[in-house]
Protein backbone atom coordinates (compact mmCIF):
# COMPACT_ATOMS: atom_id res chain seq x y z
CA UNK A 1 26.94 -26.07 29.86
CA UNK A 2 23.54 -27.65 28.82
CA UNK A 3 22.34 -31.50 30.31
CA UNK A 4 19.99 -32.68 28.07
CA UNK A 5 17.83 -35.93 29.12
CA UNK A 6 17.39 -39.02 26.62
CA UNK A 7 14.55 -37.59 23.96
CA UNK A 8 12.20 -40.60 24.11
CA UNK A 9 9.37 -39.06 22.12
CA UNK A 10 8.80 -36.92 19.07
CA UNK A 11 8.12 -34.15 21.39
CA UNK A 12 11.42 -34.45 23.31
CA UNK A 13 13.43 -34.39 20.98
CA UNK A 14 12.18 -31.04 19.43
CA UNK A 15 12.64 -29.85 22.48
CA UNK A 16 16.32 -30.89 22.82
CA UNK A 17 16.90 -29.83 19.09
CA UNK A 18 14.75 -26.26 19.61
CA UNK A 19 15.70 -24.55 16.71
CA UNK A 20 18.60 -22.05 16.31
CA UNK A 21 16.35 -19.62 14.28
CA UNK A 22 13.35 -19.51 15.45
CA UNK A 23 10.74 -18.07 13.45
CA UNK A 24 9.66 -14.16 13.64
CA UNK A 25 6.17 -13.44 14.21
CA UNK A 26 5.08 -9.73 12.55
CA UNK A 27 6.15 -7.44 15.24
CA UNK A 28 9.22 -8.77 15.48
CA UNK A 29 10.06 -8.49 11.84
CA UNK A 30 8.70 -5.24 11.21
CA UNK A 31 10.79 -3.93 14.20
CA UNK A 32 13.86 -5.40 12.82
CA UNK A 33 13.31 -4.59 9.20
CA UNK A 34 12.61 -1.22 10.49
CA UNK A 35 16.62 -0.84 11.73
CA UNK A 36 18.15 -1.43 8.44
CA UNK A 37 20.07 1.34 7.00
CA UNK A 38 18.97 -0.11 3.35
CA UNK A 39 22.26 1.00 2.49
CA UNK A 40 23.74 1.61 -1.34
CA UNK A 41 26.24 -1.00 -2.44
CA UNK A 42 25.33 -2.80 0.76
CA UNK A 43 28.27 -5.33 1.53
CA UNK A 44 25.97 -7.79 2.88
CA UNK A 45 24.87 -8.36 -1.15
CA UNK A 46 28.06 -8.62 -2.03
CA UNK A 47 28.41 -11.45 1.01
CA UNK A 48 25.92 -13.43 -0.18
CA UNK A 49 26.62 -16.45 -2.57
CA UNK A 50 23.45 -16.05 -4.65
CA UNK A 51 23.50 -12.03 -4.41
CA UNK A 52 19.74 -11.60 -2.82
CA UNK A 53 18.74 -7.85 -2.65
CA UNK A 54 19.19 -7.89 0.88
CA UNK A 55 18.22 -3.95 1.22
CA UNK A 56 15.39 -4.27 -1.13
CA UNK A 57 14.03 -7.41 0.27
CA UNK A 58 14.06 -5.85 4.05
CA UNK A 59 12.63 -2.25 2.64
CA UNK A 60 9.51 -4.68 1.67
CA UNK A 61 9.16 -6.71 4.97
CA UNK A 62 9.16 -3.01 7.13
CA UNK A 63 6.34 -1.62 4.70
CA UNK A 64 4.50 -4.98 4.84
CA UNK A 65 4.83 -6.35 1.64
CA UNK A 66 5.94 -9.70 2.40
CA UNK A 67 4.77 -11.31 -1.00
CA UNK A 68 7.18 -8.57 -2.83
CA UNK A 69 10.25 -9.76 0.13
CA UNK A 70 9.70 -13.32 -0.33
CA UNK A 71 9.61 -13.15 -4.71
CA UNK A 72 12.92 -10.61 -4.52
CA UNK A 73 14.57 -13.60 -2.48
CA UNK A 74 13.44 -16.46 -4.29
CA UNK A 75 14.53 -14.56 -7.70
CA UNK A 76 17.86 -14.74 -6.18
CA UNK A 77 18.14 -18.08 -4.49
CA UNK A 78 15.38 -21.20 -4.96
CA UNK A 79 16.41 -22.36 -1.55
CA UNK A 80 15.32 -18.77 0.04
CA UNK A 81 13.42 -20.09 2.70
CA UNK A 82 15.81 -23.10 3.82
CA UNK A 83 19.35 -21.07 3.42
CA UNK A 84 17.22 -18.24 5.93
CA UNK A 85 18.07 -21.03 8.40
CA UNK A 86 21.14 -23.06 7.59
CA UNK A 87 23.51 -20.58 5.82
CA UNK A 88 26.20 -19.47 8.23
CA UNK A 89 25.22 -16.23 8.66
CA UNK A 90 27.40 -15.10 10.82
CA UNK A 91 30.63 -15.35 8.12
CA UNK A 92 28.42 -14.20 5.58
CA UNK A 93 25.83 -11.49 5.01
CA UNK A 94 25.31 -10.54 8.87
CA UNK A 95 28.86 -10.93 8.88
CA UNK A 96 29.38 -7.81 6.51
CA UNK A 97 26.43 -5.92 7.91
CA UNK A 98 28.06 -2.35 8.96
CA UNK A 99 26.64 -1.96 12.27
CA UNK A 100 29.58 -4.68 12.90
CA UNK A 101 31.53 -1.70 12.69
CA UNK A 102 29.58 0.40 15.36
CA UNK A 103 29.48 -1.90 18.11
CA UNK A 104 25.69 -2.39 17.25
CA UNK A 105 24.29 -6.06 16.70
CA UNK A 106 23.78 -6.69 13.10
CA UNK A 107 20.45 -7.27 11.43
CA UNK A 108 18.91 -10.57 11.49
CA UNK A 109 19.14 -11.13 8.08
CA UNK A 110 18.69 -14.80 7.94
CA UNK A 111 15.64 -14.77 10.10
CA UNK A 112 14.02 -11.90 8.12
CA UNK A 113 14.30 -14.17 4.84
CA UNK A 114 13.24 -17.14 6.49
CA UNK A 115 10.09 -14.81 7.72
CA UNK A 116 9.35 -13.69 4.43
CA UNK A 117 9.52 -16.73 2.64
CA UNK A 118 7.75 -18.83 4.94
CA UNK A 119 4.17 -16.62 5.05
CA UNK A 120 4.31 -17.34 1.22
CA UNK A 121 4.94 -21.09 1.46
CA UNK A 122 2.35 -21.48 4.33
CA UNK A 123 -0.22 -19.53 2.29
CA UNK A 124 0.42 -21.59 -0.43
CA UNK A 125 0.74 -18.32 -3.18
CA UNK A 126 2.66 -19.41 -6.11
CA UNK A 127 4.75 -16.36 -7.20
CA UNK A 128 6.61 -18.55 -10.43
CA UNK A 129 4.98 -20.80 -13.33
CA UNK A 130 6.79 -22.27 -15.76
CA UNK A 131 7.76 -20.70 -18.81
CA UNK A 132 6.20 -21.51 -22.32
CA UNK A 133 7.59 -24.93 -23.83
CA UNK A 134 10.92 -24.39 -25.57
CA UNK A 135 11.18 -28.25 -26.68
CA UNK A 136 13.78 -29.00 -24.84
CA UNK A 137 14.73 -31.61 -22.10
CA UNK A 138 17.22 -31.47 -19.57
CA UNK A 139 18.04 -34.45 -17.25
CA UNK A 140 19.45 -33.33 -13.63
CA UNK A 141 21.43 -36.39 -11.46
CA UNK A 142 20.54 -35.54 -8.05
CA UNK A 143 17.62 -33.55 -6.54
CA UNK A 144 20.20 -31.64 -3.73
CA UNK A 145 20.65 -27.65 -3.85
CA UNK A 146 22.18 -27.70 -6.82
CA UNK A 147 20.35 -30.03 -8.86
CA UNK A 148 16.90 -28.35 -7.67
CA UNK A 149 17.84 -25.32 -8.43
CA UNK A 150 18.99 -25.84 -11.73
CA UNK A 151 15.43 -27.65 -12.35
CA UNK A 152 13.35 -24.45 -11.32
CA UNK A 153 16.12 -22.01 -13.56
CA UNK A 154 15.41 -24.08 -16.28
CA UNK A 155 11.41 -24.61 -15.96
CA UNK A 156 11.27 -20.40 -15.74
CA UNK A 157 12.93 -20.87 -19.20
CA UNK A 158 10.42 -23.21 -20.21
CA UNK A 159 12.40 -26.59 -20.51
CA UNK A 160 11.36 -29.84 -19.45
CA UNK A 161 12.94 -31.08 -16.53
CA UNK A 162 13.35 -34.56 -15.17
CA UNK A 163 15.89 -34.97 -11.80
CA UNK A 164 17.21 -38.66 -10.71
CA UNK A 165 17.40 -39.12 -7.10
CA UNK A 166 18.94 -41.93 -5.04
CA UNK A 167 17.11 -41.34 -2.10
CA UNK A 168 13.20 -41.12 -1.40
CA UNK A 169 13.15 -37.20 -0.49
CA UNK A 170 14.61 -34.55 -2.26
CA UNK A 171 16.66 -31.83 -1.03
CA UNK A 172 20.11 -33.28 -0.26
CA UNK A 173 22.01 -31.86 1.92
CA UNK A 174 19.39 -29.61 3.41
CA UNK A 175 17.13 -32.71 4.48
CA UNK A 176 19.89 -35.61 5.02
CA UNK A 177 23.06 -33.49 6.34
CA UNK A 178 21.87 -30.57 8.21
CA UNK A 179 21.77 -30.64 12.14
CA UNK A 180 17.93 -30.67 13.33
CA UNK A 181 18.30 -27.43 15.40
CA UNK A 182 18.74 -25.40 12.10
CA UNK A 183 16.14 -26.57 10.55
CA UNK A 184 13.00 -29.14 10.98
CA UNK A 185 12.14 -32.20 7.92
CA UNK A 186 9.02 -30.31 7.67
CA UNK A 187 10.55 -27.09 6.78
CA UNK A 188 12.41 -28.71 4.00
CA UNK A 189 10.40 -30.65 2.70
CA UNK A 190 7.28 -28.05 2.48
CA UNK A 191 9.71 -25.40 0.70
CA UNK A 192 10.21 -28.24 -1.58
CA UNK A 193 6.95 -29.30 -2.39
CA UNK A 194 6.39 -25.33 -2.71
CA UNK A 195 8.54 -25.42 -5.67
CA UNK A 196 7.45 -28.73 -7.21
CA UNK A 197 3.71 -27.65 -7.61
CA UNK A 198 4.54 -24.22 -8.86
CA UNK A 199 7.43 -25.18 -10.96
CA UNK A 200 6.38 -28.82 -12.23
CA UNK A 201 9.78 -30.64 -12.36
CA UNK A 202 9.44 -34.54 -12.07
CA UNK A 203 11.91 -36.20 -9.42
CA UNK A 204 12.12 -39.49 -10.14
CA UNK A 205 12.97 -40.66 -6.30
CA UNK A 206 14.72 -44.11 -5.60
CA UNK A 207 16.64 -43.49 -9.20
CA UNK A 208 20.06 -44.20 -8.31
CA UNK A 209 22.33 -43.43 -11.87
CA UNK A 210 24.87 -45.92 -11.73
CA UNK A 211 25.88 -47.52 -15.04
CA UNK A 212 27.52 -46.20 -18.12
CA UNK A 213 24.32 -47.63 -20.06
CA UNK A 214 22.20 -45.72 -17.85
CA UNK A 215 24.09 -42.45 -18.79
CA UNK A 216 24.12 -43.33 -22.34
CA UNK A 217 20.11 -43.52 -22.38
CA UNK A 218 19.95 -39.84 -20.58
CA UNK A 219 22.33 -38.65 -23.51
CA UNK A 220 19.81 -40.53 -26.27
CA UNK A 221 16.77 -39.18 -24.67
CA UNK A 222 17.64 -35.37 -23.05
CA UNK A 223 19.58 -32.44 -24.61
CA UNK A 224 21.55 -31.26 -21.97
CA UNK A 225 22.40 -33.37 -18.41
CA UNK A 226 23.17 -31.53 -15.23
CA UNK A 227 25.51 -33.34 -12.45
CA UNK A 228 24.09 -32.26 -8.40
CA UNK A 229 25.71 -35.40 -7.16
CA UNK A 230 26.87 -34.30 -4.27
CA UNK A 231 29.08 -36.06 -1.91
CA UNK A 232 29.95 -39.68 -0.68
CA UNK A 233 30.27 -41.11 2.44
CA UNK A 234 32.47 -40.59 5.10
CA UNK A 235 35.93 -40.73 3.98
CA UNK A 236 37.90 -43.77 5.25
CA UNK A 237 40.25 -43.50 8.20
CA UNK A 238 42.91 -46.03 8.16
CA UNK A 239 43.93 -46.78 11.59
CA UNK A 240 43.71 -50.24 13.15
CA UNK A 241 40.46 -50.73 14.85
CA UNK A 242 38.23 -48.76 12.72
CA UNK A 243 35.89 -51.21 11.40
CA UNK A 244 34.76 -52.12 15.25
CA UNK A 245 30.96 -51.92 15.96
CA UNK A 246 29.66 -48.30 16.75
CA UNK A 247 32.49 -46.92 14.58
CA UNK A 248 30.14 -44.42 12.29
CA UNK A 249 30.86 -41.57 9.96
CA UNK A 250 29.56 -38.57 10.59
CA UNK A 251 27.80 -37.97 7.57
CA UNK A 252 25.52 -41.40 8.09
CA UNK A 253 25.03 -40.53 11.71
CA UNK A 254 23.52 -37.20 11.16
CA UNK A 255 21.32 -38.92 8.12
CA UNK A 256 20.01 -41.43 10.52
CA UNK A 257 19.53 -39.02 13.61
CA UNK A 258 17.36 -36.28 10.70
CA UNK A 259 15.43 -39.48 9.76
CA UNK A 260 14.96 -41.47 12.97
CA UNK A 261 15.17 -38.83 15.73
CA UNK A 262 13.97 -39.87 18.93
CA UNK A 263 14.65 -43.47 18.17
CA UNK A 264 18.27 -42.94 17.56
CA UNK A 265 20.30 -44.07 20.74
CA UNK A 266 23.31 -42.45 21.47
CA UNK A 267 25.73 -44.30 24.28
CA UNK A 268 27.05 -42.36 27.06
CA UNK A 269 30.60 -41.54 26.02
CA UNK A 270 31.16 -40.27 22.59
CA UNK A 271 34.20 -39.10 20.76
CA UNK A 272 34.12 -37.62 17.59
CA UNK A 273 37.18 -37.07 15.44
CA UNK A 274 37.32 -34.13 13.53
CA UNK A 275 37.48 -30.52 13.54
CA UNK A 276 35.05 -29.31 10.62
CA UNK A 277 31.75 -28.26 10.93
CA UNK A 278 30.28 -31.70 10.49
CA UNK A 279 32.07 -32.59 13.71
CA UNK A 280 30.52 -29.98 15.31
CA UNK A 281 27.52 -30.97 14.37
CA UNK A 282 27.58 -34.42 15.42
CA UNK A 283 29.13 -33.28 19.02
CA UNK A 284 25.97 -30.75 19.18
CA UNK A 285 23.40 -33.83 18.13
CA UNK A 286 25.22 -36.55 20.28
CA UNK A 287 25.04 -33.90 23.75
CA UNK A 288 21.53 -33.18 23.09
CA UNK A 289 20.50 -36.84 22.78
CA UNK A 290 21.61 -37.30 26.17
CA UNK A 291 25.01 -38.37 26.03
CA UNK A 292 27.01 -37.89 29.24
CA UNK A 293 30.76 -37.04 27.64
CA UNK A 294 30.97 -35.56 24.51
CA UNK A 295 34.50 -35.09 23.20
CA UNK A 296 35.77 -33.45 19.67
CA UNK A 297 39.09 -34.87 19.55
CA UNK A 298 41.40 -32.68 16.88
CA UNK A 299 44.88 -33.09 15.19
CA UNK A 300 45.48 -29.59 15.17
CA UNK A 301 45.42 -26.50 17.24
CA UNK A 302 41.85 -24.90 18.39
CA UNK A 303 42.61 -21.92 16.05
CA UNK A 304 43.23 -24.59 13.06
CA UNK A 305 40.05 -26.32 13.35
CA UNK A 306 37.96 -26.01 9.56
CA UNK A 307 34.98 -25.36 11.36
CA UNK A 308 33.56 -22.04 12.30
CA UNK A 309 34.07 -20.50 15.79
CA UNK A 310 30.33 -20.02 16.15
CA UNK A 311 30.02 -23.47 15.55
CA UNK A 312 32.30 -25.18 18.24
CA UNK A 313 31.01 -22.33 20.64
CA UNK A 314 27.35 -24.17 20.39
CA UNK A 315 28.73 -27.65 20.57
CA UNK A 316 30.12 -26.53 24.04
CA UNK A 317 27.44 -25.26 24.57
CA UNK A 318 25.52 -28.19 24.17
CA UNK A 319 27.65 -30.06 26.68
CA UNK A 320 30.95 -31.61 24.54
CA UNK A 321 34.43 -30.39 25.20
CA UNK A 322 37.27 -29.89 22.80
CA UNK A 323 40.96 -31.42 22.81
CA UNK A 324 43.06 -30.45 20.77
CA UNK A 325 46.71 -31.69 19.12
CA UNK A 326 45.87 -35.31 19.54
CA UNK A 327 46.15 -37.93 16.59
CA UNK A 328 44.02 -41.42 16.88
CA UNK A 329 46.33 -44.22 16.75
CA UNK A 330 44.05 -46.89 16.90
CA UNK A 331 40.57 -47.82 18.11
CA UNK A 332 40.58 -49.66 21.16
CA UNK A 333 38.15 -53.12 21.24
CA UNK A 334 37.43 -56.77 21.29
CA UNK A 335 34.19 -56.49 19.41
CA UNK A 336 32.91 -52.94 19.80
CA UNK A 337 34.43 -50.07 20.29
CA UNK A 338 35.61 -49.76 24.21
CA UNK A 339 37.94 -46.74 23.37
CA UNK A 340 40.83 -44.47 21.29
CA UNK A 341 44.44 -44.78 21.78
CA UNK A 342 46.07 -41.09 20.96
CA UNK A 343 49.40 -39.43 20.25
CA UNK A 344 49.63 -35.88 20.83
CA UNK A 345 51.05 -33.76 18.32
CA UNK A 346 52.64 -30.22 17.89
CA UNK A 347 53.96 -28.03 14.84
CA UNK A 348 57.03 -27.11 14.11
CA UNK A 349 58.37 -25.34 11.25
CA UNK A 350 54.73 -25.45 9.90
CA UNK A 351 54.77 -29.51 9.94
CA UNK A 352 52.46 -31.62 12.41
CA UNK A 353 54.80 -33.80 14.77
CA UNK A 354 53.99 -36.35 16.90
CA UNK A 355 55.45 -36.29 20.33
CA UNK A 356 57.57 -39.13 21.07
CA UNK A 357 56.02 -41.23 24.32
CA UNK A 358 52.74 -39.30 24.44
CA UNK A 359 50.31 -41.73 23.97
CA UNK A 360 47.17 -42.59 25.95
CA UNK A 361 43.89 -43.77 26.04
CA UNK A 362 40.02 -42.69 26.34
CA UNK A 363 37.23 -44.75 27.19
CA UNK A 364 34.30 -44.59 25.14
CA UNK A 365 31.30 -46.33 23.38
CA UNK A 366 30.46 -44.76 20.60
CA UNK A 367 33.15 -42.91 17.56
CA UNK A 368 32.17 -40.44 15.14
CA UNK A 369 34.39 -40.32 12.24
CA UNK A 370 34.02 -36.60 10.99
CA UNK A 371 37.33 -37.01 8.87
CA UNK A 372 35.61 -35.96 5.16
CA UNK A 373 33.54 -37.07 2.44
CA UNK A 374 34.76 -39.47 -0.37
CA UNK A 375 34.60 -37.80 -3.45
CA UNK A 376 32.01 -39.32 -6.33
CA UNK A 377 35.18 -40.14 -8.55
CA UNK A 378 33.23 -43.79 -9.48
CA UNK A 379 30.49 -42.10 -10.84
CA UNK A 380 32.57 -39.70 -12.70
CA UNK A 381 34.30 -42.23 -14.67
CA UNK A 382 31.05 -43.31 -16.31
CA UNK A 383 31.16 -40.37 -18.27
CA UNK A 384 33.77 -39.92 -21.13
CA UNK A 385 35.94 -37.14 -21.63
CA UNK A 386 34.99 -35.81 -17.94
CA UNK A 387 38.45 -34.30 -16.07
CA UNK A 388 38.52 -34.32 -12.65
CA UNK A 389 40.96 -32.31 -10.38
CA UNK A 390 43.56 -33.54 -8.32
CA UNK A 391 41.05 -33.61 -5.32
CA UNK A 392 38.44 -35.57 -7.36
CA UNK A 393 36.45 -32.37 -8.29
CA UNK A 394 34.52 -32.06 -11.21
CA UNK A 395 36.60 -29.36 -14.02
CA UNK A 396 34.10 -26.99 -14.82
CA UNK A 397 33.78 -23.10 -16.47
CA UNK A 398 33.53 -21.00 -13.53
CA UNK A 399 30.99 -18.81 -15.51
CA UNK A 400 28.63 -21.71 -17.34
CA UNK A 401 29.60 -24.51 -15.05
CA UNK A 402 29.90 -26.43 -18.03
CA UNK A 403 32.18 -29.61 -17.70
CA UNK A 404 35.14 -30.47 -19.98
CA UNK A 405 32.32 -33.13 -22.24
CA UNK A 406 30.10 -30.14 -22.96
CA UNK A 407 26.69 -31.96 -22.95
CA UNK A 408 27.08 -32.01 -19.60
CA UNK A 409 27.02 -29.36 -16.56
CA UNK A 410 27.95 -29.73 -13.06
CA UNK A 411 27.47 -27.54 -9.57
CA UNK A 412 27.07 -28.11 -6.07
CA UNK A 413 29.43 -30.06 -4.13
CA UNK A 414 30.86 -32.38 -6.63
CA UNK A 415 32.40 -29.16 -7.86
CA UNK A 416 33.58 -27.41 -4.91
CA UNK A 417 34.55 -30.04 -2.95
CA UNK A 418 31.70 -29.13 -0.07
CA UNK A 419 30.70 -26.21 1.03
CA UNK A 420 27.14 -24.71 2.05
CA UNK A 421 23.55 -25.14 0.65
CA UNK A 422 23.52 -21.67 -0.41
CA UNK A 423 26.54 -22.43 -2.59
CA UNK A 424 24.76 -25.00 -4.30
CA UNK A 425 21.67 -22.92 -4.87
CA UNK A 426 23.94 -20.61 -6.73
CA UNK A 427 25.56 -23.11 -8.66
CA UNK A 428 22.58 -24.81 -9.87
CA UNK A 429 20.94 -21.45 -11.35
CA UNK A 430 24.49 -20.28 -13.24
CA UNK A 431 24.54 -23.68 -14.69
CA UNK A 432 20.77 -23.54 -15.89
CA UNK A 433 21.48 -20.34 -17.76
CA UNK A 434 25.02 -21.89 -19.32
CA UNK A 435 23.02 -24.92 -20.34
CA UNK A 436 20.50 -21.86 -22.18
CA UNK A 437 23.59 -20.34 -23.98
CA UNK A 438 25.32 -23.50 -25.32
CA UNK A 439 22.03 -25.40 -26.26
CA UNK A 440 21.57 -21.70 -28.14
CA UNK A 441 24.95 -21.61 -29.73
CA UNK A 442 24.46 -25.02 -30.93
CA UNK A 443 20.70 -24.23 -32.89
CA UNK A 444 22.74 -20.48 -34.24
């Protein structure tokens, strides 16, 4: 079990939050490239959300043609360099690599693509312009995964391309909800800005769409609008005691910790509720910003937790501990949070229970809500004729991602209900090229 001391510089804390992935110098990558069996129909394609050339891009790393890697990735996936880091690898493409099979440790797929794409963003070579002026305008809400990559799709295709962003950096989920050991702000940001100058979209940053007049205008003024919205906040947990000071949601905490780093301070005893990978996350963060008791505190069994195995394993690694079957009954406190009454649970008959006279109490200082995100359902009712799911999803054609009001098109998150950036990235390029067909079928 790691002890990590209080960060209380910039340098500190990169040191606390050393990164997962670190990244390959040449001899490391040509020796791994050089172990792939490049083989045909190679399952770790068919793994990967945005279908990269795996094989391919790997044959070009091991005969030194980086440049050729890094534009076989991007082709694929606009977040190439960032998903190298942050995609769970494990589940996915390395997870269907064959030497699984043999006992053998799988390539290091995710590092190879981060490897690749990284000598081309730090050289600054530009391997996409955009295409020749079509006349056409397409407005993007949100500059996450999605809603960038649906802005480079379409500027290959030679639209014009204005994205709406809340915040003041781009990137979504990547930048604001990603823990710092898989990836640094400056890695984000500079495959970002990488894309901008070659590409040319305009983010218009601090643009927060939140009126039906302001959608209206978009519809008056662009030919096609794409929804990369994303997620809300943390979902609301409605026990009594929840609204104490140093109750936080997950989601914000991990926002402020990316932005503020070292000057984040994290009490001594935390306990986060939750068993998704967000939780995990903010167990991780909260250990390695020197927090003496770190507890994930879940409703459910170990083996029922929504959050990868992988993921737990490097929260305990970091220092927090896991118990399981417990409800929170209430937050204990006059003012601020002092501690978390429990009930423990069990199934039966494929039902959670609670066990009659089982409560107790922990101490603590600080709770992490990692319960969900709310749903964007708010915003969606500014738009006419939009259907939602029961879960608050946006309805959309699982091959043109094109909503139920067919001006507009929606991916990412607000669509799947959350999953990962690489998800997204696919998302957003299918929905540039469905926003291609209709705006076609509507000029035939």
């Amino acid at each position: 079990m790691a002890d990590y001391n209080r960060p209380e510089s910039e340098e500190d804390f990169h040191i606390n939050f050393a990164q997962k992935k670190p990244l390959m110098n040449d001899t490391e990558a040509f020796l791994e490239s050089s172990r792939c069996l490049f083989c045909y129909d190679a399952p770790c394609v068919t793994a990967c959300p945005t279908g990269i050339d795996i094989p391919l891009f790997i044959k070009q790393i091991s005969s030194d043609n980086t440049v050729g890697a890094a534009k076989t990735i991007f082709d694929q996936n606009w977040f190439g360099n960032a998903c190298g880091k942050v995609c769970p690898t494990k589940v996915l493409c390395e997870g269907a690599c064959v030497y699984n099979h043999q006992d053998v440790k799988p390539i290091d797929i995710g590092r190879l693509q981060t490897y690749a794409t990284d000598r081309v963003i730090s050289s600054r070579k530009s391997l996409f312009k955009p295409g020749s002026p079509n006349g056409r305008k397409v407005a993007i809400i949100g500059a996450g995964p999605a809603g960038i990559s649906c802005a480079c799709e379409l500027r290959t295709m030679g639209y014009e391309v204005d994205l709406f962003e809340a915040k003041d950096k781009p990137s979504g989920l990547t930048l604001y909800g990603t823990a710092p050991y898989k990836i640094t702000n400056e890695v984000v940001l500079a495959e970002m800005e990488y894309l901008e100058k070659s590409l040319q979209f305009n983010i218009h940053y601090n643009s927060a769409i939140s009126t039906k007049e302001q959608i209206n205008e978009l519809r008056e003024n662009y030919d096609a609008i794409f929804l990369g919205v994303g997620l809300g906040p943390t979902a609301k947990l409605d026990i009594p005691g929840i609204n104490l000071k140093n109750v936080v949601g997950a989601v914000e905490f991990v926002e402020e910790l990316r932005m503020k780093q070292h000057e984040v301070v994290v009490p001594d005893r935390v306990i986060v509720l939750g068993g998704g990978n967000t939780a995990m996350d903010a167990a991780s963060e909260s250990a390695r910003m020197g927090s003496e008791s770190v507890l994930i505190a879940y409703r459910r069994s170990k083996d029922q937790m929504g959050g990868y195995s992988f993921e737990y394993d490097l929260a305990v690694s970091a220092g927090a501990k896991g118990l399981f079957n417990v409800q929170p009954v209430r937050v204990i406190g006059t003012d601020r949070v002092e501690g978390v009454e429990f009930i423990r649970t069990e199934q039966k008959n494929g039902k959670l229970e609670y066990i009659a006279d089982s409560e107790f109490t922990l101490a603590c200082d600080l709770v992490i809500k990692a319960t969900g995100q709310a749903k964007m359902a708010p915003f969606f009712e500014l738009i006419d004729d939009l259907e939602l799911d029961s879960a608050n999803k946006v309805l959309v054609n699982k091959e043109t991602f094109q909503t139920t009001n067919p001006f507009f098109f929606a991916g990412g998150d607000s669509v799947n209900g959350g999953a990962e950036v690489v998800n997204g990235a696919h998302d957003g390029k299918a929905a540039a090229h469905g926003i291609e067909a209709w705006l076609n079928s509507q000029n035939s």
